[in-house]
C-alpha atoms as a PDB file:
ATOM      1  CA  UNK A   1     -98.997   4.397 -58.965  1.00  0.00           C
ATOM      2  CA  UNK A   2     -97.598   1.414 -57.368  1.00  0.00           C
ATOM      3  CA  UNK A   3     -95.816  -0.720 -60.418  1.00  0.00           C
ATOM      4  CA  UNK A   4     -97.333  -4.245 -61.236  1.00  0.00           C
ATOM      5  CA  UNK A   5     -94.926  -7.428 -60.178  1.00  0.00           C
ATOM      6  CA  UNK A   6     -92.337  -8.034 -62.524  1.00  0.00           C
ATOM      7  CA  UNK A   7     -90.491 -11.463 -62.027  1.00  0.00           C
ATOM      8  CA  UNK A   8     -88.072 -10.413 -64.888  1.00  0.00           C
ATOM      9  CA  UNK A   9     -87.171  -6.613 -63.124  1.00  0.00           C
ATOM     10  CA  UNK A  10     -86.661  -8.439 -60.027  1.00  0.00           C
ATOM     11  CA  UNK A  11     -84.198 -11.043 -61.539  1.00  0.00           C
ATOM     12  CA  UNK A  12     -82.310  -8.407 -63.506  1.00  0.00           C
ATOM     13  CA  UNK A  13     -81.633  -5.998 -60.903  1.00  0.00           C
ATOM     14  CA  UNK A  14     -80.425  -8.825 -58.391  1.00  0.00           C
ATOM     15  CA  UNK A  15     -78.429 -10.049 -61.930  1.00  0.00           C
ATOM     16  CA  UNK A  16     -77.072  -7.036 -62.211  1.00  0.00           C
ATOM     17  CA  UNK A  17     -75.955  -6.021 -58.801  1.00  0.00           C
ATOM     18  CA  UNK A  18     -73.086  -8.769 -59.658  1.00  0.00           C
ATOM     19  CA  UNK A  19     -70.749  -6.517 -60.586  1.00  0.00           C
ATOM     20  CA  UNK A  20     -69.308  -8.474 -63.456  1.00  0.00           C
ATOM     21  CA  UNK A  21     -72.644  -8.341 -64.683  1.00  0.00           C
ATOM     22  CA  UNK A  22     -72.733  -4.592 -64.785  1.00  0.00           C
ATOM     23  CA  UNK A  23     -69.721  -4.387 -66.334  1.00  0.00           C
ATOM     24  CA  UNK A  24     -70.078  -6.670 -68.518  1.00  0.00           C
ATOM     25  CA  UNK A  25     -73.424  -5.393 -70.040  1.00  0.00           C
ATOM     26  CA  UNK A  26     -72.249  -1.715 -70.363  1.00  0.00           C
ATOM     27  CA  UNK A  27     -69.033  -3.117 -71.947  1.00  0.00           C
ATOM     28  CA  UNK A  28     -71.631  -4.555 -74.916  1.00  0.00           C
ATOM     29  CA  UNK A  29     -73.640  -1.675 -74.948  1.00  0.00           C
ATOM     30  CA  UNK A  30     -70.488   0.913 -75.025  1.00  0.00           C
ATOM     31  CA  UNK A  31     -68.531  -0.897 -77.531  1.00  0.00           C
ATOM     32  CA  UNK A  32     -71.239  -0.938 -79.682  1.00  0.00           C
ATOM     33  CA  UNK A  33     -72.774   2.131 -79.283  1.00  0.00           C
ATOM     34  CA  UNK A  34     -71.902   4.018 -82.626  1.00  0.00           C
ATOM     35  CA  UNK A  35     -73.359   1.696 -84.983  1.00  0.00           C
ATOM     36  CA  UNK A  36     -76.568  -0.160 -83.024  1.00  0.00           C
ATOM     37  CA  UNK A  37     -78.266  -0.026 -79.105  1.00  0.00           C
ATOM     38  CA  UNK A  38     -77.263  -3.534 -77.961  1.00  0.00           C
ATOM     39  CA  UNK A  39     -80.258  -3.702 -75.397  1.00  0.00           C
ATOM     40  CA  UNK A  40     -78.941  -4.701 -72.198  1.00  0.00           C
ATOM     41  CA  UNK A  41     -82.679  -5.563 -71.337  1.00  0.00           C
ATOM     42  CA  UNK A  42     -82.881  -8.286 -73.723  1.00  0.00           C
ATOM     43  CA  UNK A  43     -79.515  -9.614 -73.113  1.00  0.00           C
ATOM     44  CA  UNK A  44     -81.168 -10.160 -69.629  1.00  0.00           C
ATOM     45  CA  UNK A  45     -84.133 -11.585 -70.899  1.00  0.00           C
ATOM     46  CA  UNK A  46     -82.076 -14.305 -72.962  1.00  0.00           C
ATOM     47  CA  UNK A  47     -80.704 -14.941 -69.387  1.00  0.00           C
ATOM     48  CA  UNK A  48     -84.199 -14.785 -67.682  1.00  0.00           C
ATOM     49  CA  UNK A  49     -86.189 -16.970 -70.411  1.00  0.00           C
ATOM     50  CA  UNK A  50     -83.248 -19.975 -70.138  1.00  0.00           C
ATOM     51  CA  UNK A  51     -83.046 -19.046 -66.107  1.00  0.00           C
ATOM     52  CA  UNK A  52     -86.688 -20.014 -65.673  1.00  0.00           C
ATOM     53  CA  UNK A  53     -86.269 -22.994 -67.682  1.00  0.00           C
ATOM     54  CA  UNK A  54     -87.479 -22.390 -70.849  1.00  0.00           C
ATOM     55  CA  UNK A  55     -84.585 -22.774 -72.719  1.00  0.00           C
ATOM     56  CA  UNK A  56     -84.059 -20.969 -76.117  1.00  0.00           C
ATOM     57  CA  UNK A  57     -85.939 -17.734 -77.192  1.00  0.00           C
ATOM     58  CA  UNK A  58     -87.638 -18.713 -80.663  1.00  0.00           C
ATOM     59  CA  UNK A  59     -86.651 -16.372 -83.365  1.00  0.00           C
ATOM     60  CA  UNK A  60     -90.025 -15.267 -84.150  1.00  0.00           C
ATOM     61  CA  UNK A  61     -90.170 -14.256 -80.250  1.00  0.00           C
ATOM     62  CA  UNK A  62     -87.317 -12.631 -79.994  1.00  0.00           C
ATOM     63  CA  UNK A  63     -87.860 -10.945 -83.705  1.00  0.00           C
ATOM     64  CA  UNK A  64     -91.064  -9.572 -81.719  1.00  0.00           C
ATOM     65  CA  UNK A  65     -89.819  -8.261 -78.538  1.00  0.00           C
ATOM     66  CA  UNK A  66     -87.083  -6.094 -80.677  1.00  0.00           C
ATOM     67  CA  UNK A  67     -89.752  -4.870 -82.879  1.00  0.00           C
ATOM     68  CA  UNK A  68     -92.180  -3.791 -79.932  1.00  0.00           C
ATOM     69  CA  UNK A  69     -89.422  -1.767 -77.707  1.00  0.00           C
ATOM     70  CA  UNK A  70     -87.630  -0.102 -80.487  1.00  0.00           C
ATOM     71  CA  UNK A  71     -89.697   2.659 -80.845  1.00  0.00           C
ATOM     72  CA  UNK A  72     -90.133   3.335 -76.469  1.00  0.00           C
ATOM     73  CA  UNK A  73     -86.107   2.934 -76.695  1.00  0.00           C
ATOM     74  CA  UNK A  74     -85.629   5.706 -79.588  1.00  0.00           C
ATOM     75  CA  UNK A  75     -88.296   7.826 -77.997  1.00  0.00           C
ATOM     76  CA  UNK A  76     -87.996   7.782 -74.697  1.00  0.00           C
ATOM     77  CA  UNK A  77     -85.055   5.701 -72.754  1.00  0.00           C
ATOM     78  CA  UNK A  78     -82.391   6.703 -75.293  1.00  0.00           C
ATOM     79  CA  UNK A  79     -83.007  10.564 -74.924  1.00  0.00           C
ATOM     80  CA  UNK A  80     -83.049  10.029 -71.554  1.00  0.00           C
ATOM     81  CA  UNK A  81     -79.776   8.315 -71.308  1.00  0.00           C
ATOM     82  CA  UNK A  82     -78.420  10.985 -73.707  1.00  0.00           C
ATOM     83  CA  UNK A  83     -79.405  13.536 -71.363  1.00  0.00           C
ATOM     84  CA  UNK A  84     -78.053  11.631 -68.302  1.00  0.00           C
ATOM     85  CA  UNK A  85     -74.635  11.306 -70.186  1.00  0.00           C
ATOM     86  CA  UNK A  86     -74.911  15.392 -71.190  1.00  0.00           C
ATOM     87  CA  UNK A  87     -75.127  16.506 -67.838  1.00  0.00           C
ATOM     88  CA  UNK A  88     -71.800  14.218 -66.663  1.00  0.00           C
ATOM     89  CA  UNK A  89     -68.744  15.681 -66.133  1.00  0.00           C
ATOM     90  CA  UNK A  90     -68.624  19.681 -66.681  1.00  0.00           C
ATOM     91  CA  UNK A  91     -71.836  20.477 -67.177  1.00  0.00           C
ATOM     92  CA  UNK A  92     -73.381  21.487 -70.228  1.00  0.00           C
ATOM     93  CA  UNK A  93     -71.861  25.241 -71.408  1.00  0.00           C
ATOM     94  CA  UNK A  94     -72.544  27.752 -69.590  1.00  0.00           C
ATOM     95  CA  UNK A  95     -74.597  25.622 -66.730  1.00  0.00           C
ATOM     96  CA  UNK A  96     -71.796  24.434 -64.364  1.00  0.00           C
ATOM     97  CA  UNK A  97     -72.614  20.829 -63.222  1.00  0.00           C
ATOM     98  CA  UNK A  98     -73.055  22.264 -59.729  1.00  0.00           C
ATOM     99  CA  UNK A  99     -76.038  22.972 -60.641  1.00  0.00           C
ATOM    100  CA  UNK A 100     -77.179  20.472 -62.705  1.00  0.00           C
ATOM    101  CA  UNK A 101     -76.502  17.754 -60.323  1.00  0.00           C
ATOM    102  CA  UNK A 102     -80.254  17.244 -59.245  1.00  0.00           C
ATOM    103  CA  UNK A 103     -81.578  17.102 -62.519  1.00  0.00           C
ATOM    104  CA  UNK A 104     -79.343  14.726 -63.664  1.00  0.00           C
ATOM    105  CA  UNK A 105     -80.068  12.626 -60.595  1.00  0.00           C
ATOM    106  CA  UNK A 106     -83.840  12.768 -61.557  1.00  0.00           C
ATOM    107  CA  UNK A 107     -82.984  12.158 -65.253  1.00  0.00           C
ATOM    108  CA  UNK A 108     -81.330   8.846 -63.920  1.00  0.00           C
ATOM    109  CA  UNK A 109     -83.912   7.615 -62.213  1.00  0.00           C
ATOM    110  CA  UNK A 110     -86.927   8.457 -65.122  1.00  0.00           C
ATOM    111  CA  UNK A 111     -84.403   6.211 -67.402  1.00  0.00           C
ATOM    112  CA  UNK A 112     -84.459   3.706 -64.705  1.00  0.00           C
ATOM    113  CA  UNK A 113     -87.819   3.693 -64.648  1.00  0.00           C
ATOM    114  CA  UNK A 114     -87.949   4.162 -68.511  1.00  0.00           C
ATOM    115  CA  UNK A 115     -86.077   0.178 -67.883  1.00  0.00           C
ATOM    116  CA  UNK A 116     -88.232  -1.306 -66.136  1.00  0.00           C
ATOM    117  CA  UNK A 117     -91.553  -0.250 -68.132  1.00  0.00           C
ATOM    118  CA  UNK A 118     -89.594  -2.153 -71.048  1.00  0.00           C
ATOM    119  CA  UNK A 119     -88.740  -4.528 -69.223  1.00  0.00           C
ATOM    120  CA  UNK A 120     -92.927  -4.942 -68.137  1.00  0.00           C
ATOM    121  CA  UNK A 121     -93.289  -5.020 -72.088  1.00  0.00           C
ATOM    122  CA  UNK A 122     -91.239  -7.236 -72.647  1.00  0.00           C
ATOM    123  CA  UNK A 123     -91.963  -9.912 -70.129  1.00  0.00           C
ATOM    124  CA  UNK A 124     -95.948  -9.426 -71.548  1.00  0.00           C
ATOM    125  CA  UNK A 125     -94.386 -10.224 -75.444  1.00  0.00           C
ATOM    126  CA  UNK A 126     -92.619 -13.391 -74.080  1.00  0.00           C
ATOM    127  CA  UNK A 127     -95.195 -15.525 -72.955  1.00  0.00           C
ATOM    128  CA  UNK A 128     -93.042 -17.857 -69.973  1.00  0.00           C
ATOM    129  CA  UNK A 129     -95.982 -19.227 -68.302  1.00  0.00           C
ATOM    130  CA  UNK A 130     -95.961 -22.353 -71.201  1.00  0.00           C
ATOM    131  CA  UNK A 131     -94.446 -25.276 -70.536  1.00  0.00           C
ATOM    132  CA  UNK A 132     -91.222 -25.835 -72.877  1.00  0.00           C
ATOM    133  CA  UNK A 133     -90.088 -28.734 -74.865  1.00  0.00           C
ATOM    134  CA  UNK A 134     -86.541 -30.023 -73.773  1.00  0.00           C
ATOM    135  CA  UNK A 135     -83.725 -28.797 -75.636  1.00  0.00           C
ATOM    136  CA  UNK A 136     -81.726 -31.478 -73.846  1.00  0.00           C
ATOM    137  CA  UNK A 137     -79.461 -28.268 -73.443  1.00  0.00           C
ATOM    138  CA  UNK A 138     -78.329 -26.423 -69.877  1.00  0.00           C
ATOM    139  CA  UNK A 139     -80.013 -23.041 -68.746  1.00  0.00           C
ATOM    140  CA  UNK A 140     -76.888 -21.557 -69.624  1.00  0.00           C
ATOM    141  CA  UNK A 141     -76.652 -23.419 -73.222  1.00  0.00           C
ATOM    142  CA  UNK A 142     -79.546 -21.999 -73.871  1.00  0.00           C
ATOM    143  CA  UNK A 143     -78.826 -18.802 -72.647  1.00  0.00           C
ATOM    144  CA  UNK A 144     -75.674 -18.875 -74.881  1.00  0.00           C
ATOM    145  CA  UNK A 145     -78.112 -19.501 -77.653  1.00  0.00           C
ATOM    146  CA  UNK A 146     -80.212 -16.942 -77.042  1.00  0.00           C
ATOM    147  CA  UNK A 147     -77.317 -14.061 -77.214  1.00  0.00           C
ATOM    148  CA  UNK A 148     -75.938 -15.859 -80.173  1.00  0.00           C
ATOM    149  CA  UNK A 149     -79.433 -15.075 -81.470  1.00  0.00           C
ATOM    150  CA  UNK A 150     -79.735 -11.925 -80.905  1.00  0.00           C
ATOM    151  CA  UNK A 151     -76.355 -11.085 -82.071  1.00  0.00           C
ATOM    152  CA  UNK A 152     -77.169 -12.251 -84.880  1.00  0.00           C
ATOM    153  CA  UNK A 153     -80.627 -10.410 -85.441  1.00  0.00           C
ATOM    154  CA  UNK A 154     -79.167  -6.976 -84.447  1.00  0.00           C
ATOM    155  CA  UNK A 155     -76.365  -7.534 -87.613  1.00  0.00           C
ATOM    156  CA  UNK A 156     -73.275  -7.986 -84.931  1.00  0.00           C
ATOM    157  CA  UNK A 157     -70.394 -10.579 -85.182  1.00  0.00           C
ATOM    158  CA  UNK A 158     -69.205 -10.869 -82.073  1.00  0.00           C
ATOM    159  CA  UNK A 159     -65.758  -9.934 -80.769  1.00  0.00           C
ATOM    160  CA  UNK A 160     -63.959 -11.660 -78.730  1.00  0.00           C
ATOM    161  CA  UNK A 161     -64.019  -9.318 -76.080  1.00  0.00           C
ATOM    162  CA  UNK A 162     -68.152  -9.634 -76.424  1.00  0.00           C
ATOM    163  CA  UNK A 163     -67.837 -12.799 -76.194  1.00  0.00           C
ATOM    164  CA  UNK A 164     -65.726 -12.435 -73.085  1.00  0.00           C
ATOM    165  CA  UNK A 165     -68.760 -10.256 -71.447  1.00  0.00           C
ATOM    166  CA  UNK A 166     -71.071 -12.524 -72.178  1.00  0.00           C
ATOM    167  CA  UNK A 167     -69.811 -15.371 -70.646  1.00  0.00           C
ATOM    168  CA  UNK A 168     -68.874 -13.017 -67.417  1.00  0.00           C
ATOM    169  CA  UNK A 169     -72.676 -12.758 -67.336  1.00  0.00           C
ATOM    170  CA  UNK A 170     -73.829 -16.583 -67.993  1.00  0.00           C
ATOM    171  CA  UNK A 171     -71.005 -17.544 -65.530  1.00  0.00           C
ATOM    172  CA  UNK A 172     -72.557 -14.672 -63.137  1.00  0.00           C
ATOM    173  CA  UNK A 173     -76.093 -16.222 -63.642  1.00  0.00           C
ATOM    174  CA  UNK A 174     -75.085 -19.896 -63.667  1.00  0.00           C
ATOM    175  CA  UNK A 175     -72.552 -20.541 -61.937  1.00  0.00           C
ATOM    176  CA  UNK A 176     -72.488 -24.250 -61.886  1.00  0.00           C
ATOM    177  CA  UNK A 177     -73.295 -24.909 -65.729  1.00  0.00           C
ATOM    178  CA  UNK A 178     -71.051 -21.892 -67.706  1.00  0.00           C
ATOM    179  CA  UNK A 179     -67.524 -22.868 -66.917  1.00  0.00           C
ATOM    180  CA  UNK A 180     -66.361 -24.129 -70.954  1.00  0.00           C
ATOM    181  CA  UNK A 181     -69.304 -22.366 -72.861  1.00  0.00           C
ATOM    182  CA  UNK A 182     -68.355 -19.902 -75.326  1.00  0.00           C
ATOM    183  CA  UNK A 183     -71.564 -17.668 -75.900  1.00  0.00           C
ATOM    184  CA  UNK A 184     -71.286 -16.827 -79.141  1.00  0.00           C
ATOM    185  CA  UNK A 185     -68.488 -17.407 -81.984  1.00  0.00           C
ATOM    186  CA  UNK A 186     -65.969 -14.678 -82.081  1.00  0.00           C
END
């Protein structure tokens, strides 16, 4: 099946082809990844939404969009990820990673594809089509915003080497407007 357009996939993976990007969001999500999933998809979305000018994501959106990919994160793209990660390195005892090297190749690219069907749900959940009200803020103030947001909905106070990531990713993104921001306080 041939997957429907998806504005949003199409700006993250050109996003995140800038390698500061990638590292950058896998710094977040590795840092944090003992106590909560910092969702690298919605970090892009607070990028997308203020990227296609319209500006901040309200809380009740954002509140939403958490809600509705938790459980298709727990259940599906986290186990796959875990899997990925198991089958790095040495292998898993006694399979040598010789020959595991296929299936972890074909585990990579069902989580990749697990990404971009939550990235189809979440684009659905945050309705950009609607004209937006002027915050009288930049794309990447609001994009600052929107991180500082969803920091602070996922129970994180930033760091300051978070906020060093994310403004490698708004200065990635906008590259005339993020010089001076700091994304979140740290």
């Amino acid at each position: 099946m041939t997957p429907p357009p998806n504005p949003f996939w199409e700006y993250s993976v050109t996003l995140f082809q800038d390698e500061p990007v990638a590292i950058a969001c896998l710094a977040l999500q590795e840092r944090h990844l003992a106590r909560i999933d910092v969702d690298v998809n919605i970090l892009l979305l607070c990028v997308w939404v203020a990227a296609r000018g319209h500006g901040e994501l309200e809380d009740q959106k954002l509140l939403r969009a958490i809600a509705a990919v938790t459980p298709w994160r727990r259940d599906v793209l986290l186990p796959l990820r875990g899997a990925a990660r198991q089958l790095m390195g040495d292998g898993v005892e006694p399979v040598p990673e010789e020959l595991t090297g296929d299936l972890r190749q074909e585990i990579t690219h069902a989580e990749l594809e697990a990404e971009r069907i939550e990235q189809l749900l979440l684009v659905q959940l945050v309705d950009t089509s609607a004209p937006t009200l002027e915050s009288g803020q930049t794309a990447a103030e609001n994009a600052a915003t929107n991180f500082a947001r969803y920091f602070a909905r996922i129970g994180i106070s930033p760091s300051t080497e978070d906020a060093a990531d994310l403004a490698a990713i708004l200065e990635c993104a906008f590259p005339e407007e993020a010089a001076g921001i700091i994304p979140v306080d740290a």
